[in-house]
C-alpha atoms as a PDB file:
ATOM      1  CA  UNK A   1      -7.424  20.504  -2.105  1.00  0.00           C
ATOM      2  CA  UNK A   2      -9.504  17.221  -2.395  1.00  0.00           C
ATOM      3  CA  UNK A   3      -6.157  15.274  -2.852  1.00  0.00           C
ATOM      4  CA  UNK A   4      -5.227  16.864   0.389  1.00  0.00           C
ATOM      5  CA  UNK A   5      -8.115  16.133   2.345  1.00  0.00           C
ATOM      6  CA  UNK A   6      -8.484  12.270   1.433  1.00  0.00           C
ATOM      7  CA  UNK A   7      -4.791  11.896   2.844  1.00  0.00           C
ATOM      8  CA  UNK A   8      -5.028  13.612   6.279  1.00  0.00           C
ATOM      9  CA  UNK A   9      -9.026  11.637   6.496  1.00  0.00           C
ATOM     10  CA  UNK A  10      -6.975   8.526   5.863  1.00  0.00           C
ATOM     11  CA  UNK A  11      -4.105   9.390   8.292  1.00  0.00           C
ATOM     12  CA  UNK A  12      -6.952   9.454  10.823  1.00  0.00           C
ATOM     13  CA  UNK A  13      -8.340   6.560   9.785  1.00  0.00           C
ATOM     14  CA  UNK A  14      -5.482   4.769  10.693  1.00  0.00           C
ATOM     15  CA  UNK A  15      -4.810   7.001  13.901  1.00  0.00           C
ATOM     16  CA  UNK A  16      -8.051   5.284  14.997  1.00  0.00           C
ATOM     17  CA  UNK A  17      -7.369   1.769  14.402  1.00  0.00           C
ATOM     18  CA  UNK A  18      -4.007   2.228  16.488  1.00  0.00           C
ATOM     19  CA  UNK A  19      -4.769   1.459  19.766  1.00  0.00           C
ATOM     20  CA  UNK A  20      -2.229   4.160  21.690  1.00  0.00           C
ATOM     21  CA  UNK A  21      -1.804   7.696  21.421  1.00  0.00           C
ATOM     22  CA  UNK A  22       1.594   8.837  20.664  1.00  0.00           C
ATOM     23  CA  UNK A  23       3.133  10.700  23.104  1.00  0.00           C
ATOM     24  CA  UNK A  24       6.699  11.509  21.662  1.00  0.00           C
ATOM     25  CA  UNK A  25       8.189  15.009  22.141  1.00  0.00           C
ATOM     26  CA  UNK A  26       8.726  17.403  19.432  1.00  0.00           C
ATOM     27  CA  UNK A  27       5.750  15.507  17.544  1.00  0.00           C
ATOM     28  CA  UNK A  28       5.514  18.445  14.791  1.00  0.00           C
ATOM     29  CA  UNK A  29       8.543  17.210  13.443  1.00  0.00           C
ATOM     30  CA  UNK A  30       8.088  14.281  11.162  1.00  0.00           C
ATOM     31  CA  UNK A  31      11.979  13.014  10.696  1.00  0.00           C
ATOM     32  CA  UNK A  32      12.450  12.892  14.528  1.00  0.00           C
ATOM     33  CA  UNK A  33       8.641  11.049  14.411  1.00  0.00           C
ATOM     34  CA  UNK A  34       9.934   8.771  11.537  1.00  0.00           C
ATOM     35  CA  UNK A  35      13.473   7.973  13.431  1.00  0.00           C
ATOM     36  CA  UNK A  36      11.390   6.677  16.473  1.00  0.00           C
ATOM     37  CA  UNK A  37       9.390   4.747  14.421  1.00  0.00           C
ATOM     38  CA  UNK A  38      11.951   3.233  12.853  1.00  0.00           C
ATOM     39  CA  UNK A  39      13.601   2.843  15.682  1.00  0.00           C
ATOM     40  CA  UNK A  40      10.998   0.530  17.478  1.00  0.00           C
ATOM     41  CA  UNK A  41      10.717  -0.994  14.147  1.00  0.00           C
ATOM     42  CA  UNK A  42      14.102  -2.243  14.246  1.00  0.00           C
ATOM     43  CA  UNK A  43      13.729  -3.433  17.889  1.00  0.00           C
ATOM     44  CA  UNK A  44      10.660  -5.046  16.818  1.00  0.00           C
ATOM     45  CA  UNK A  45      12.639  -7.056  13.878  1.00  0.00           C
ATOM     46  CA  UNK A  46      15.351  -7.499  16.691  1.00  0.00           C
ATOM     47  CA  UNK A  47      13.114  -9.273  19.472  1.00  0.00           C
ATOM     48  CA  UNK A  48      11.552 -11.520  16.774  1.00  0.00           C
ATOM     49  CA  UNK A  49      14.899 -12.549  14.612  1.00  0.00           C
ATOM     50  CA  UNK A  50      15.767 -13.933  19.029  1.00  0.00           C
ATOM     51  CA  UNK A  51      12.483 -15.740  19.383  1.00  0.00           C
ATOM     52  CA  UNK A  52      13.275 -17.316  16.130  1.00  0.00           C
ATOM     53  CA  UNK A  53      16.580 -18.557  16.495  1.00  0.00           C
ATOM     54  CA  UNK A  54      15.225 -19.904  20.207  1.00  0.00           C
ATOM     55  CA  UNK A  55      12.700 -22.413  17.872  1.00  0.00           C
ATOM     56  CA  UNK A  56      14.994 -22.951  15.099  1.00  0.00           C
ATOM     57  CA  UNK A  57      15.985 -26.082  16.652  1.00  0.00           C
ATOM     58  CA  UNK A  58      14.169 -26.365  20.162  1.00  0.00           C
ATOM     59  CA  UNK A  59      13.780 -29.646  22.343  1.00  0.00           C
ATOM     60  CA  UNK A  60      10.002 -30.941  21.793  1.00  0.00           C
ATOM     61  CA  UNK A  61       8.052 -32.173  24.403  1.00  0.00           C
ATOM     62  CA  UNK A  62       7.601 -35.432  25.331  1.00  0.00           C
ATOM     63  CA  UNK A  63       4.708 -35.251  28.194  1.00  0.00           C
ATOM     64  CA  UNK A  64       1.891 -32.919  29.020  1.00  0.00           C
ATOM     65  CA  UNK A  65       3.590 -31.465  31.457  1.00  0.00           C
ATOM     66  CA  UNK A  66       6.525 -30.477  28.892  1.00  0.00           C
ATOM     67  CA  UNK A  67       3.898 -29.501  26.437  1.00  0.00           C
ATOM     68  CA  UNK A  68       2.327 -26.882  28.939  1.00  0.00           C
ATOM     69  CA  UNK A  69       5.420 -25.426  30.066  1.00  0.00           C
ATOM     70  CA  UNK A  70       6.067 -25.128  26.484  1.00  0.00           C
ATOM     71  CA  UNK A  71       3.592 -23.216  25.901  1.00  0.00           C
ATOM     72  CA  UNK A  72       3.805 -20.800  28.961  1.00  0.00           C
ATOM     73  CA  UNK A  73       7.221 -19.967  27.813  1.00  0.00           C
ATOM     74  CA  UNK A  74       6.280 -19.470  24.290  1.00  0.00           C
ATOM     75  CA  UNK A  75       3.659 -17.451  25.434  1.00  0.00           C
ATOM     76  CA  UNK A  76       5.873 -15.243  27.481  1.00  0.00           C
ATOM     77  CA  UNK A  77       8.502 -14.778  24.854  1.00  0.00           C
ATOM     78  CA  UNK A  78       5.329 -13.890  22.372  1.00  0.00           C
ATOM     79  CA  UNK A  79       4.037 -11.153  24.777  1.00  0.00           C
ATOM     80  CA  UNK A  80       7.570  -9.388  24.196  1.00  0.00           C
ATOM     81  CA  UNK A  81       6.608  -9.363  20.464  1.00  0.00           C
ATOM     82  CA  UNK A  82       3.246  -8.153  20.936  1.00  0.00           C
ATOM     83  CA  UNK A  83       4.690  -5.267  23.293  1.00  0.00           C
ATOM     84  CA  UNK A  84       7.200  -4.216  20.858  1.00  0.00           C
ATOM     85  CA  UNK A  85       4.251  -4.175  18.152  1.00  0.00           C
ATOM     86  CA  UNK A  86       2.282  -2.256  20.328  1.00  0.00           C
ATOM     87  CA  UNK A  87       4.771   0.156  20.536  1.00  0.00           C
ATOM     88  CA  UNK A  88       5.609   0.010  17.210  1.00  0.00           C
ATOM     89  CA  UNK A  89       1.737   0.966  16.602  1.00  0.00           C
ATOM     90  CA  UNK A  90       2.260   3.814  18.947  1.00  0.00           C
ATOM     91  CA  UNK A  91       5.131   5.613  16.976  1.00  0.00           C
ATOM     92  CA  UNK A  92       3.389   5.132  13.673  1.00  0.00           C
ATOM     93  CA  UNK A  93       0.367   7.154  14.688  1.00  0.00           C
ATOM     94  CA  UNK A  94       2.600   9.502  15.694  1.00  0.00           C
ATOM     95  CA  UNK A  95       4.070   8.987  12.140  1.00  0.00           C
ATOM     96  CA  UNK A  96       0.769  10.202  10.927  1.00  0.00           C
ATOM     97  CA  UNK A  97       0.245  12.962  13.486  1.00  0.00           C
ATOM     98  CA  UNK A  98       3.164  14.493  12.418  1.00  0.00           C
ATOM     99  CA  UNK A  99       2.615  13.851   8.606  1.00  0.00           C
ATOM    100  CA  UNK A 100      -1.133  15.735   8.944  1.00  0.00           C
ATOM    101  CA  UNK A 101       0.551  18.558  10.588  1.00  0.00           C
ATOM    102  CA  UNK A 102       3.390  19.011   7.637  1.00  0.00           C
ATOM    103  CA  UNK A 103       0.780  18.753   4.958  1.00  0.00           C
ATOM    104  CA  UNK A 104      -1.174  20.775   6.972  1.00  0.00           C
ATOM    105  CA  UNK A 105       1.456  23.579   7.011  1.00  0.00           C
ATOM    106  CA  UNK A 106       2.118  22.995   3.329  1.00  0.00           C
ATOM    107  CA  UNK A 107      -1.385  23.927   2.281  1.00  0.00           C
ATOM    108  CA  UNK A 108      -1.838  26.847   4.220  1.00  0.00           C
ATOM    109  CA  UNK A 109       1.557  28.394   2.661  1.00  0.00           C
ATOM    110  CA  UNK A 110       0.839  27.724  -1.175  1.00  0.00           C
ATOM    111  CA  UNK A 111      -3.008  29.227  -0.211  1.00  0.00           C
ATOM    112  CA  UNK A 112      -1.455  32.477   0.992  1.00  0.00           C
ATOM    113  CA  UNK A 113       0.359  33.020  -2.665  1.00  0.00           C
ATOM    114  CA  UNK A 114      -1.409  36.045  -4.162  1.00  0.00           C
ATOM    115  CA  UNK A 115      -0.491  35.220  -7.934  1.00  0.00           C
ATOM    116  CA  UNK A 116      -3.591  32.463  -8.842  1.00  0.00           C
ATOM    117  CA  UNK A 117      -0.381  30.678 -11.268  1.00  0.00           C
ATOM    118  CA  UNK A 118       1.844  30.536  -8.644  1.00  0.00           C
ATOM    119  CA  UNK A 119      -0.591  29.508  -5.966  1.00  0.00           C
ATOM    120  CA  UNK A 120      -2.145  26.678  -8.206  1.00  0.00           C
ATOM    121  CA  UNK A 121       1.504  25.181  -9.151  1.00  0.00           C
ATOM    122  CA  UNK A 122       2.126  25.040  -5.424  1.00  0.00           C
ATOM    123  CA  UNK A 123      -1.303  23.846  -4.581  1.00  0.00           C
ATOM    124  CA  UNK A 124      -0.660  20.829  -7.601  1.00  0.00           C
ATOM    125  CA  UNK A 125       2.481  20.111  -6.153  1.00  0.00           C
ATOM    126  CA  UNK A 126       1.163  20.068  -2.740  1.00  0.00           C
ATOM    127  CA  UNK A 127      -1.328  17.371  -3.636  1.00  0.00           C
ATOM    128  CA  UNK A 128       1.269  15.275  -5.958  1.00  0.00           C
ATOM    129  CA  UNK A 129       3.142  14.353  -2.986  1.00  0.00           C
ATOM    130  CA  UNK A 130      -0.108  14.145  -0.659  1.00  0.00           C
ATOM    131  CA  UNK A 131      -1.161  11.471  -2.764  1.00  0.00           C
ATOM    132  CA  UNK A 132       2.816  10.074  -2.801  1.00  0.00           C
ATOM    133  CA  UNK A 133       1.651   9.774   1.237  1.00  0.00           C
ATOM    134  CA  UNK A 134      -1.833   8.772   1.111  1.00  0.00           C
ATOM    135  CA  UNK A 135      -0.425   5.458  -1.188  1.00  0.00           C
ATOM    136  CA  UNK A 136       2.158   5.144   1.676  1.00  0.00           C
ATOM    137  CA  UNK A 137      -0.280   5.090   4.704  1.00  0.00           C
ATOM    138  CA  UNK A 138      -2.840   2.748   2.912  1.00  0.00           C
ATOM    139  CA  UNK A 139      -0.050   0.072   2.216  1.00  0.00           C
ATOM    140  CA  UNK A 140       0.739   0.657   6.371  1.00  0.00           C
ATOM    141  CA  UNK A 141      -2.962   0.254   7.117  1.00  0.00           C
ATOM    142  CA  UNK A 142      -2.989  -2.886   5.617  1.00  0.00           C
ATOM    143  CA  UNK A 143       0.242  -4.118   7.404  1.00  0.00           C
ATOM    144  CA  UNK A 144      -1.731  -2.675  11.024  1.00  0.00           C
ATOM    145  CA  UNK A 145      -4.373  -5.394  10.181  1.00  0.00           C
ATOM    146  CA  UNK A 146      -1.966  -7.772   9.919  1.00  0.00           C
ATOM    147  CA  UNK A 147      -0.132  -7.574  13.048  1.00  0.00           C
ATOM    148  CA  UNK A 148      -3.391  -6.970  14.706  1.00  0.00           C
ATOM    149  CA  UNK A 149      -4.193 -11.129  13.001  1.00  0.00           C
ATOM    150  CA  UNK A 150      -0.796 -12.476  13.790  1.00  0.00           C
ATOM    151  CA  UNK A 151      -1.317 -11.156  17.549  1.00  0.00           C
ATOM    152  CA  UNK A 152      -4.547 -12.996  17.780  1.00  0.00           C
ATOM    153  CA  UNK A 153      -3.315 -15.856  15.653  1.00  0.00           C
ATOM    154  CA  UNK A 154      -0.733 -15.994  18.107  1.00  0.00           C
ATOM    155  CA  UNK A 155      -3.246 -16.387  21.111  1.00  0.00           C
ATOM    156  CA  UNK A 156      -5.106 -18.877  19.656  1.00  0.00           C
ATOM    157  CA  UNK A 157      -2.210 -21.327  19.531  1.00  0.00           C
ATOM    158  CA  UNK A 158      -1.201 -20.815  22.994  1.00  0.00           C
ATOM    159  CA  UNK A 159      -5.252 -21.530  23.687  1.00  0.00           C
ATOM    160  CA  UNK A 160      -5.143 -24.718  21.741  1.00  0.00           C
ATOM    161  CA  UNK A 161      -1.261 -26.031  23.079  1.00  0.00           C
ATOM    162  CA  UNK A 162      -2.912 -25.654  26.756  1.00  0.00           C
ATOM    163  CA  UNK A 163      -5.881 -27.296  25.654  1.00  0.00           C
ATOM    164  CA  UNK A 164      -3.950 -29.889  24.587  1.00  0.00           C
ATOM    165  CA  UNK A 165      -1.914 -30.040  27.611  1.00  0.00           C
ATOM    166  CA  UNK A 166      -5.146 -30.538  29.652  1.00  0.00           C
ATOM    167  CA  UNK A 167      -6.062 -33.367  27.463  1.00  0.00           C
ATOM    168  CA  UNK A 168      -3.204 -35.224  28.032  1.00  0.00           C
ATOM    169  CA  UNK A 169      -1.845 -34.407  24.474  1.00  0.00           C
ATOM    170  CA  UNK A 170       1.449 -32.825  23.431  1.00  0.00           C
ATOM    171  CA  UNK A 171       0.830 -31.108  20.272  1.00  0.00           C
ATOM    172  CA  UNK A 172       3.468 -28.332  20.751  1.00  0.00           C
ATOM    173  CA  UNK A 173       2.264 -26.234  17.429  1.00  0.00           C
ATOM    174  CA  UNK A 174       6.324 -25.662  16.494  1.00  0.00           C
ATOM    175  CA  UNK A 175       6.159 -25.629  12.673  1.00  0.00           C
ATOM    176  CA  UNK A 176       2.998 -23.047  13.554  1.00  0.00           C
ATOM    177  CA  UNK A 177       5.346 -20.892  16.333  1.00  0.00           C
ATOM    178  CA  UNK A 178       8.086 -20.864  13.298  1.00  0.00           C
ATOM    179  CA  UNK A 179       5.520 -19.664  10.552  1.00  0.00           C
ATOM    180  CA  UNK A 180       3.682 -17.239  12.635  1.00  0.00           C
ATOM    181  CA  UNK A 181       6.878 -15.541  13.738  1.00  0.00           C
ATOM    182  CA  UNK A 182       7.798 -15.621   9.967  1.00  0.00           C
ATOM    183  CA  UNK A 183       5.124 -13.675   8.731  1.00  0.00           C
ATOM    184  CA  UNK A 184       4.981 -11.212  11.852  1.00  0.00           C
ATOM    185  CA  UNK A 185       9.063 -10.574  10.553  1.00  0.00           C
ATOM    186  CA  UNK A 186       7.474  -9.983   7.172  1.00  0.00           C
ATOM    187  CA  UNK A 187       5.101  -7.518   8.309  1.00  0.00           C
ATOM    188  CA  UNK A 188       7.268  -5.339  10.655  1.00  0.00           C
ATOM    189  CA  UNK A 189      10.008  -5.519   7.661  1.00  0.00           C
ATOM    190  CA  UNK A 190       7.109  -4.334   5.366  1.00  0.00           C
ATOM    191  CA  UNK A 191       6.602  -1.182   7.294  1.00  0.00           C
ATOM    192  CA  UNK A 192      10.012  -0.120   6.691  1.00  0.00           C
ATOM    193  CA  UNK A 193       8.791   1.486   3.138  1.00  0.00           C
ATOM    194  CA  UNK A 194       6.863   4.047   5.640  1.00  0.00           C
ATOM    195  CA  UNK A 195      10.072   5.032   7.076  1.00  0.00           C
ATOM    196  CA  UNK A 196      12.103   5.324   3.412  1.00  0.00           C
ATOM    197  CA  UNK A 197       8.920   6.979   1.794  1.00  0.00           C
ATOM    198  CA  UNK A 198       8.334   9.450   5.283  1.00  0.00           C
ATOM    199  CA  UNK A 199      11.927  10.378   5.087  1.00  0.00           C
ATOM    200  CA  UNK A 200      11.812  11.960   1.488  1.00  0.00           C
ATOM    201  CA  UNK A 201       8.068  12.837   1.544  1.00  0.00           C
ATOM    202  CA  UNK A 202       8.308  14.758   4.913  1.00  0.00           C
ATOM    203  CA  UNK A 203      11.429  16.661   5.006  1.00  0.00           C
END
């Protein structure tokens, strides 16, 4: 089962780069795994379709001091984001978890056929939709590293706004605030194919 083997290596692959350990109950079950994903993944899209519409057309800052307590409130709205991303995180590698445990299950059935024809059509099968997964938690992997780049892009700008600030400057970073939340919207909305791809692999 090589097919099956690279999936579940890359499921925990991407278990390790996660930076929580899922703790949902009733984690053999990957639909009630998926739904909480995609639950939090909504709630993520939620929080950041707010933040946006609070910078669509906000005041800009005319003094230091506005420019600083700018960017403590953009920084406190942002920490929201990261915490629903974080959590996000969290219910995909339970995603995974339960996805490992599935194909897992699957294998172990189509090896205990006794007819070789039967147990080798299963065992095909088996890795057909292994691979289906595998392509699945790659593209997610990728979308992980992403988030993890617009979290630390977002630090950086609340760095450099305070910096500013401290210089006597008001460079409030908006059109950057408006772009980064943009592509972290992207991203989350992205990692909706793991929830329409999980739901018909994983049943």
């Amino acid at each position: 089962m090589r097919r099956f083997l690279s999936t579940r290596t890359l499921g925990i692959a991407l278990c390790l780069a996660l930076p929580f350990v899922a703790t949902g109950c009733n984690d053999d079950d990957p639909l009630a795994a998926i739904d909480r994903f995609e639950k939090n993944r909504q709630k993520a899209q939620t929080k950041m379709d707010a933040v946006e519409g609070q910078y669509a057309n906000c005041a800009v800052p005319t003094s230091p001091a506005a420019s600083d307590a700018f960017a403590e409130e953009w920084k406190k709205r942002w920490d929201g984001i990261e915490k629903e991303v974080n959590r996000l995180k969290n219910e995909l590698n339970g995603v995974i978890k339960a996805g490992d445990k599935r194909f897992k299950k699957m294998d172990d059935m189509a090896r205990s056929i006794k007819s070789t024809d039967l147990r080798n059509a299963a065992v095909a099968k088996n890795n057909v939709q292994a691979q289906a997964w595998a392509t699945v938690l790659r593209e997610a992997a990728e979308n992980v590293k992403k988030m993890d780049h617009q979290v630390a892009a977002a630090r950086d700008i609340y760095t450099v706004m305070k910096l500013d600030s401290m210089r006597s400057q008001t460079d409030n970073k908006i059109a950057e605030i408006r772009a980064l939340n943009g592509q972290m919207k992207a991203t989350v909305a992205e990692l909706s194919k793991v929830t329409a791809e999980g739901r018909s692999l994983l049943r």
